[in-house]
C-alpha atoms as a PDB file:
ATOM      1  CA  UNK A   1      46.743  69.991  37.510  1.00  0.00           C
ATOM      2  CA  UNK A   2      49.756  67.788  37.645  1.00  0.00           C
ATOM      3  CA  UNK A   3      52.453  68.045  34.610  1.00  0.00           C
ATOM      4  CA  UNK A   4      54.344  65.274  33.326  1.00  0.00           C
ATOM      5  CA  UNK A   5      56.935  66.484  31.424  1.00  0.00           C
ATOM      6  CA  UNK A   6      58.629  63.423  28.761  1.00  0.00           C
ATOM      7  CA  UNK A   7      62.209  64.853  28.145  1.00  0.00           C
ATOM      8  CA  UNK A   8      63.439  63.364  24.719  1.00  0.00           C
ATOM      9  CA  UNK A   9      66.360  64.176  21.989  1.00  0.00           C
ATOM     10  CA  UNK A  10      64.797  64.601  18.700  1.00  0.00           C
ATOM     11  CA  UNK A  11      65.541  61.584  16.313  1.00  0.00           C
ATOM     12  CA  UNK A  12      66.794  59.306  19.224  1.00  0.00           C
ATOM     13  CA  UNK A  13      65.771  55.381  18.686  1.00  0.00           C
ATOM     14  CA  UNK A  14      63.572  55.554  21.619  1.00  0.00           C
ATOM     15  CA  UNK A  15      61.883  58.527  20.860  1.00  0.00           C
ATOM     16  CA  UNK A  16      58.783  56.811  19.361  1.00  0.00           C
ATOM     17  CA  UNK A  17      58.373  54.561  22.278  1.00  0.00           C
ATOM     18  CA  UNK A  18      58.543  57.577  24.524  1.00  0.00           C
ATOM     19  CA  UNK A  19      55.837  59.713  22.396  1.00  0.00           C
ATOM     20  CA  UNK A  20      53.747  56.441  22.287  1.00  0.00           C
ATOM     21  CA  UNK A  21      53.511  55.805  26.137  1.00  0.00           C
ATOM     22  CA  UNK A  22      52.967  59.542  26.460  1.00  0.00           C
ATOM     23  CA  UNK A  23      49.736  59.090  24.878  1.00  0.00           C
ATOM     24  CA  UNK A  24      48.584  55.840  26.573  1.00  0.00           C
ATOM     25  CA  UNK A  25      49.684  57.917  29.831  1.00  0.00           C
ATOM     26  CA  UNK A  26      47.485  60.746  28.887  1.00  0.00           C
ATOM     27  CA  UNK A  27      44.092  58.172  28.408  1.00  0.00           C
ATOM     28  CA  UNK A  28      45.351  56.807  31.676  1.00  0.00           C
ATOM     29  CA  UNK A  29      45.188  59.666  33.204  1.00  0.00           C
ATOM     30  CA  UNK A  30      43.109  62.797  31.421  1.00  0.00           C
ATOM     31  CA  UNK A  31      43.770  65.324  34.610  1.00  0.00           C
ATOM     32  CA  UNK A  32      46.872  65.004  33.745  1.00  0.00           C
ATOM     33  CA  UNK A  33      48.658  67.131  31.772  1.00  0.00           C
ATOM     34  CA  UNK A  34      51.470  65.171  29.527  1.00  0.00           C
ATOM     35  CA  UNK A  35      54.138  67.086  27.873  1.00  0.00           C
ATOM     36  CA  UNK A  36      56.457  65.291  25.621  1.00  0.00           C
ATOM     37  CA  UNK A  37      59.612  67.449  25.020  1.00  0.00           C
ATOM     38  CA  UNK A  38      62.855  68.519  23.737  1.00  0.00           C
ATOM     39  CA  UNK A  39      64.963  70.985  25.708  1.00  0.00           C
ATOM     40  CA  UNK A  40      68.081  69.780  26.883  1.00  0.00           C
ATOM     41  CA  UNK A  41      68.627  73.508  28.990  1.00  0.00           C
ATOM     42  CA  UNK A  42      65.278  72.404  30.961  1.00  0.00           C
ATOM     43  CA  UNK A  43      66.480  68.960  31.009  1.00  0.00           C
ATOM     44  CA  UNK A  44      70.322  70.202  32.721  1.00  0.00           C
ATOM     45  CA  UNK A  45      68.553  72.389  35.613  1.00  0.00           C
ATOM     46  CA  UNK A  46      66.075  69.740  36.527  1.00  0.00           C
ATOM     47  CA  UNK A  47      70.231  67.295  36.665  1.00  0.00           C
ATOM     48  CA  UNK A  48      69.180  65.314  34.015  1.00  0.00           C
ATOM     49  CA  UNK A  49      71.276  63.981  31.220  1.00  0.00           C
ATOM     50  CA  UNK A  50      70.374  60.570  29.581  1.00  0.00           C
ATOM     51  CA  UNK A  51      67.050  60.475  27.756  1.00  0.00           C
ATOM     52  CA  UNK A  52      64.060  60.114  27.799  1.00  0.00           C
ATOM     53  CA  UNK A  53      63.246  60.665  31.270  1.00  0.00           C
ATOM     54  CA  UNK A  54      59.662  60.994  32.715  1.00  0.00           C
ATOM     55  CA  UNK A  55      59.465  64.227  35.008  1.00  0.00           C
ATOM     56  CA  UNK A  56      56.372  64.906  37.457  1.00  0.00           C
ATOM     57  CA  UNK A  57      56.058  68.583  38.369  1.00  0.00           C
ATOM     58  CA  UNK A  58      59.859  68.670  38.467  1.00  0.00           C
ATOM     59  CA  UNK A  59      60.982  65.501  39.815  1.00  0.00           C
ATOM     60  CA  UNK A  60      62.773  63.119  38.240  1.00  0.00           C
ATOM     61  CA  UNK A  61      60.418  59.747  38.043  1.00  0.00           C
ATOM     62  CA  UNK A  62      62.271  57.647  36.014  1.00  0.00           C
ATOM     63  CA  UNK A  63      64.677  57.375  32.810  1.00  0.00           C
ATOM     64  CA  UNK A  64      64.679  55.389  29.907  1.00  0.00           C
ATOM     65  CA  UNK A  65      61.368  53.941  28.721  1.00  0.00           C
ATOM     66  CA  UNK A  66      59.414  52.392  31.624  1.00  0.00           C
ATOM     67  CA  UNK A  67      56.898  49.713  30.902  1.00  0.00           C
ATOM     68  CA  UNK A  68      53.393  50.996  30.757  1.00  0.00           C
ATOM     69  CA  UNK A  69      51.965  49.059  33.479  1.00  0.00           C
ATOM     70  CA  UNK A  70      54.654  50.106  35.994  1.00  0.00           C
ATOM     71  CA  UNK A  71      54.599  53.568  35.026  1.00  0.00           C
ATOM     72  CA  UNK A  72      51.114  53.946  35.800  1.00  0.00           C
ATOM     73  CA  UNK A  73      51.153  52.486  39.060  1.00  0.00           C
ATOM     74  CA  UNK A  74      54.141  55.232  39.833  1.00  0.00           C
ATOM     75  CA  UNK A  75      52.768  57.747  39.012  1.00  0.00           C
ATOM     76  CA  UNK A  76      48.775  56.736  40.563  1.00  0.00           C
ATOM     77  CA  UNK A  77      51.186  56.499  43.485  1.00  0.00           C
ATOM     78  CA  UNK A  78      52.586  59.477  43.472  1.00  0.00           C
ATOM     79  CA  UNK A  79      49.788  61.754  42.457  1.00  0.00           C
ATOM     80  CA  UNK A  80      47.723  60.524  45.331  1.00  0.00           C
ATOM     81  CA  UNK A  81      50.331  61.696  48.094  1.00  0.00           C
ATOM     82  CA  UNK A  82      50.193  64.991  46.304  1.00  0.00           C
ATOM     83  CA  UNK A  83      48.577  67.926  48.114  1.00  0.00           C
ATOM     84  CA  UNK A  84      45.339  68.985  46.370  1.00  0.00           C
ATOM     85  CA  UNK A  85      45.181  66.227  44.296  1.00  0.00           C
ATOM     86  CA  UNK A  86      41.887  64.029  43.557  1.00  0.00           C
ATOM     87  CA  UNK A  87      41.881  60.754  43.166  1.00  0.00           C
ATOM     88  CA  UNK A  88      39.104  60.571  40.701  1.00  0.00           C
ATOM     89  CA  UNK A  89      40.961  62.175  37.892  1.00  0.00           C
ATOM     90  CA  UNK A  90      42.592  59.168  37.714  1.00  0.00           C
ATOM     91  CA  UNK A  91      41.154  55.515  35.901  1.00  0.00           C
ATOM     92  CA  UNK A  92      40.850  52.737  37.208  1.00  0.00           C
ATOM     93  CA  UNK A  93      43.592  50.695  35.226  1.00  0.00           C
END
């Protein structure tokens, strides 16, 4: 199953917009598993340092706060050239 980790700072302005397309991500897509979170140690390793950024299984996608519409066409994108991975876990949006 394919993780997409939402890297945020607690109490940032954009934080709500992040947790909101999190969850209209995860009806998108319900084989996929969305994390939204807050560890800046995770968030250094992976070389990321302005928030929120959108990571899939480790790579960076994008940072800031996509619009919904693009973001789902990224990552449909993406998790079809993945290895293993099914296209009908995803909706047809």
């Amino acid at each position: 199953m394919a993780v997409l980790e939402i890297f945020v700072h607690r109490g940032c302005l954009s934080e709500l917009s992040a947790f909101g397309l999190g969850d209209q991500i995860q009806e998108a897509f319900p084989g996929l598993q969305v994390r939204v979170v807050d560890d800046r140690e995770r968030a250094r390793t992976l070389g990321i340092v302005v928030l929120p950024a959108f990571v899939l299984d480790g790579n960076l996608l994008v940072v800031g706060v996509p619009r919904r519409e693009w973001l789902v066409r990224l990552l449909r994108d993406r998790m079809q050239h993945e290895p293993g991975s099914s296209s009908s876990e995803h909706s047809p949006l």
